[in-house]
N, C-alpha and C. Protein backbone atom coordinates (compact mmCIF):
# COMPACT_ATOMS: atom_id res chain seq x y z
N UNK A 1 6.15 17.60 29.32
CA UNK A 1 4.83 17.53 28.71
C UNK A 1 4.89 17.92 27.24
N UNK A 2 5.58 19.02 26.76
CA UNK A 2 6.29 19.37 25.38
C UNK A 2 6.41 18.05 24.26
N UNK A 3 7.39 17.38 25.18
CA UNK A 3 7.89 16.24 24.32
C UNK A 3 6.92 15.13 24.09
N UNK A 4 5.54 15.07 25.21
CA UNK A 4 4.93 14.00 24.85
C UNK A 4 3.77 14.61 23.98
N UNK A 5 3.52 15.87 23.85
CA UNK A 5 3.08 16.42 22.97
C UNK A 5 3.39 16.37 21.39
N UNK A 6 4.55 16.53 21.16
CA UNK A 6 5.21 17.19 20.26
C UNK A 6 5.32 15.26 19.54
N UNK A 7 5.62 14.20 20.47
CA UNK A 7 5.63 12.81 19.78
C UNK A 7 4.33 12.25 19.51
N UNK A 8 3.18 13.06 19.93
CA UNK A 8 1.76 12.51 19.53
C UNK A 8 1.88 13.16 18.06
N UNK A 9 1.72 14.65 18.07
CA UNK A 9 1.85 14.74 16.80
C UNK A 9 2.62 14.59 15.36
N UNK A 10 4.03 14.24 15.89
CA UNK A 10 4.46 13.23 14.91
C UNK A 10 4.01 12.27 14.24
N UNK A 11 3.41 11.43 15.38
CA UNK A 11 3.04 10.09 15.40
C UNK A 11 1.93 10.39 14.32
N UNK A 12 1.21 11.57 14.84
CA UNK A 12 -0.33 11.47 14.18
C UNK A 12 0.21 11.74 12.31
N UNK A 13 1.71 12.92 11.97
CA UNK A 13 1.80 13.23 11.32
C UNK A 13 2.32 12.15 10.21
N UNK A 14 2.85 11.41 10.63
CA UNK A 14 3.06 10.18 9.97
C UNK A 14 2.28 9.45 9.56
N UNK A 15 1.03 9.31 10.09
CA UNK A 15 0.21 8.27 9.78
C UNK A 15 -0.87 8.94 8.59
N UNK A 16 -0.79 10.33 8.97
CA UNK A 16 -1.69 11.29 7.73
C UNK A 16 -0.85 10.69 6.48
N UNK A 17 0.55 11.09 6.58
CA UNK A 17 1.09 10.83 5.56
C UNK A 17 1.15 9.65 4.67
N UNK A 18 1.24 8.33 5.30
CA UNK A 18 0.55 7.33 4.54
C UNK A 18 -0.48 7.24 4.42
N UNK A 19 -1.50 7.39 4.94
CA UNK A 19 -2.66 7.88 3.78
C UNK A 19 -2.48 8.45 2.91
N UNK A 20 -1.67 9.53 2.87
CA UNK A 20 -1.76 10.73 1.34
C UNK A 20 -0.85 10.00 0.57
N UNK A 21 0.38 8.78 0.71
CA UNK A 21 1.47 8.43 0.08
C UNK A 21 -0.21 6.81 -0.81
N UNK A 22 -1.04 6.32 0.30
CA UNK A 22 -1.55 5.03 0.13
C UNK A 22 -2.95 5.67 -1.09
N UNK A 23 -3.17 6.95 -0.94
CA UNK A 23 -4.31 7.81 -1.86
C UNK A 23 -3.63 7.92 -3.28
N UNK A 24 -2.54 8.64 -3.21
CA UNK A 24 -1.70 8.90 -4.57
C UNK A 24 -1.09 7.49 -5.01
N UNK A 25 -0.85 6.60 -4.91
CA UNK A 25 -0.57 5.08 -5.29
C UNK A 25 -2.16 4.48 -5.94
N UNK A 26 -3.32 4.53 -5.27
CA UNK A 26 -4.15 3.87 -5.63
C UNK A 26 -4.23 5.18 -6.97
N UNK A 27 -4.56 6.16 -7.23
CA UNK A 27 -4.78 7.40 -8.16
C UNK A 27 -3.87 7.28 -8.85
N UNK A 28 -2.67 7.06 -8.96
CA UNK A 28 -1.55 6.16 -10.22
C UNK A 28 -2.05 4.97 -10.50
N UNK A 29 -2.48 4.76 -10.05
CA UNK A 29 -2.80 2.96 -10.63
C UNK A 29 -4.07 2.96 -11.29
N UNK A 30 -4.87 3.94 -10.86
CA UNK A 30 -6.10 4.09 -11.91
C UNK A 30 -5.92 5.16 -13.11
N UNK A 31 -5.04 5.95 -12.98
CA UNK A 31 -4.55 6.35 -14.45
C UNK A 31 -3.74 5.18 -15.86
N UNK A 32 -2.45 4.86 -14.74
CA UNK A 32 -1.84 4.08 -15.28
C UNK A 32 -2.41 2.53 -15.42
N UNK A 33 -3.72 2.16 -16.03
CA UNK A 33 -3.87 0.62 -15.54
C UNK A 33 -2.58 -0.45 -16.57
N UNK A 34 -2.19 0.36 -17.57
CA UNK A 34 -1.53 -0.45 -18.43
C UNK A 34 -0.19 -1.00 -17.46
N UNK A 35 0.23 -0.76 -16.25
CA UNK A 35 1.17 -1.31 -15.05
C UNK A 35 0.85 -2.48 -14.79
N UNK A 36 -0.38 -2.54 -14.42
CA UNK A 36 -0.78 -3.84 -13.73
C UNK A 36 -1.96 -3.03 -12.86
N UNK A 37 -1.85 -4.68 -12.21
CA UNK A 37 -3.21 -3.84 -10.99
C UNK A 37 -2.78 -3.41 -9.89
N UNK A 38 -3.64 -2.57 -9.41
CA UNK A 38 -3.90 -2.54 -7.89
C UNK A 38 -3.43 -3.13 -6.89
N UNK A 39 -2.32 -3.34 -5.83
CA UNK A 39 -2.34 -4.11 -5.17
C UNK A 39 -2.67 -3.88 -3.45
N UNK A 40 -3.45 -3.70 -3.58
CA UNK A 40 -3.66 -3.12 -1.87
C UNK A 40 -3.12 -3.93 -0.71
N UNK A 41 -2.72 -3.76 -0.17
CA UNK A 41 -1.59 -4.07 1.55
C UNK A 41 -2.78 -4.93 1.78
N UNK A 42 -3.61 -4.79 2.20
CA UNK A 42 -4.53 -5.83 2.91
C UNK A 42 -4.74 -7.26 2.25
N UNK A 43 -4.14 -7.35 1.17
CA UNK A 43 -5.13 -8.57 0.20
C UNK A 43 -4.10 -9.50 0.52
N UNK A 44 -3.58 -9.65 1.20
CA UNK A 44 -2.54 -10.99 2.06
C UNK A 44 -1.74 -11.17 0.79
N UNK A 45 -1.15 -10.84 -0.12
CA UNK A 45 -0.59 -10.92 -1.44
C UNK A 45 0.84 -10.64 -1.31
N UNK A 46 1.01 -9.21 -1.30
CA UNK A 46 2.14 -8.16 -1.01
C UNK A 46 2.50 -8.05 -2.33
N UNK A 47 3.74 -8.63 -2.78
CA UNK A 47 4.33 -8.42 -4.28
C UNK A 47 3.99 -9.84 -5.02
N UNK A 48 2.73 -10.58 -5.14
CA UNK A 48 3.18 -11.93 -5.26
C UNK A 48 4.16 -12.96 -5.62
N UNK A 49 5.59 -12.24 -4.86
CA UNK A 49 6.67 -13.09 -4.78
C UNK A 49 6.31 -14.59 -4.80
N UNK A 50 5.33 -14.86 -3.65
CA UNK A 50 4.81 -16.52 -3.26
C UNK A 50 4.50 -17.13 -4.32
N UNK A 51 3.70 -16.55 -5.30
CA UNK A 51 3.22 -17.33 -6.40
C UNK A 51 1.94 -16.99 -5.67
N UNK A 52 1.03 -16.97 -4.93
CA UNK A 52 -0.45 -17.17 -5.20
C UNK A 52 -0.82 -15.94 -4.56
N UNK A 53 -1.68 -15.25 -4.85
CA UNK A 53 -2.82 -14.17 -4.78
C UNK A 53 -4.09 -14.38 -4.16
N UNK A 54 -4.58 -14.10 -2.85
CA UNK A 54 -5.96 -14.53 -2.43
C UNK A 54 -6.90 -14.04 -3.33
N UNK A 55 -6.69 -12.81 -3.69
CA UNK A 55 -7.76 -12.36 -4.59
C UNK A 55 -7.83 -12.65 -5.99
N UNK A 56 -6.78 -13.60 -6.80
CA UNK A 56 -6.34 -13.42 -7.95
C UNK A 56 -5.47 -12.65 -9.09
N UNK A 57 -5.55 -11.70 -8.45
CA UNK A 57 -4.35 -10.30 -8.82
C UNK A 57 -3.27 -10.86 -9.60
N UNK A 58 -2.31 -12.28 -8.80
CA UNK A 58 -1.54 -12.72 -9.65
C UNK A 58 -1.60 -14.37 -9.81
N UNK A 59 -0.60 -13.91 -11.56
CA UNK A 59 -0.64 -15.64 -12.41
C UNK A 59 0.03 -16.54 -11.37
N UNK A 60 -0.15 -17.98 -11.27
CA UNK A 60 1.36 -18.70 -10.44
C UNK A 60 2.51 -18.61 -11.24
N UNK A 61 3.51 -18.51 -11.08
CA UNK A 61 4.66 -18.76 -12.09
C UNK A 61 5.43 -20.22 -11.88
N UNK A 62 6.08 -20.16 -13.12
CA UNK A 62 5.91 -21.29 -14.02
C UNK A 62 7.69 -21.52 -13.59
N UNK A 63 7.80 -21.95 -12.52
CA UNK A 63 9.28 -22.02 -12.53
C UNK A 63 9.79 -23.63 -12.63
């Protein structure tokens, strides 16, 4: 019972932690805007490697 204890709160402790890693990323990016923008995980984007941006975030490139 220990162990299934002890792996909930891991579990839970991990997931706090990206929040606090996904809080301090957005709070750099609004200091620093001269980086670029924002890119939040959700905006189907990621790094716009693809070339296109749902939200616009990024240029297409010109290859």
């Amino acid at each position: 019972m220990s162990t299934y204890l002890l792996t909930i709160g891991l579990i839970l402790l991990l997931l706090l932690g990206w929040v606090v890693v996904q809080r301090a990323y957005r709070l750099f990016a609004r200091r620093h805007p001269e980086l670029g923008p924002f890119r939040d995980e959700g905006a189907g984007c990621g790094s716009c490697a693809g070339g296109h941006c749902g939200r616009g975030h990024c240029e297409e490139r010109g290859d």
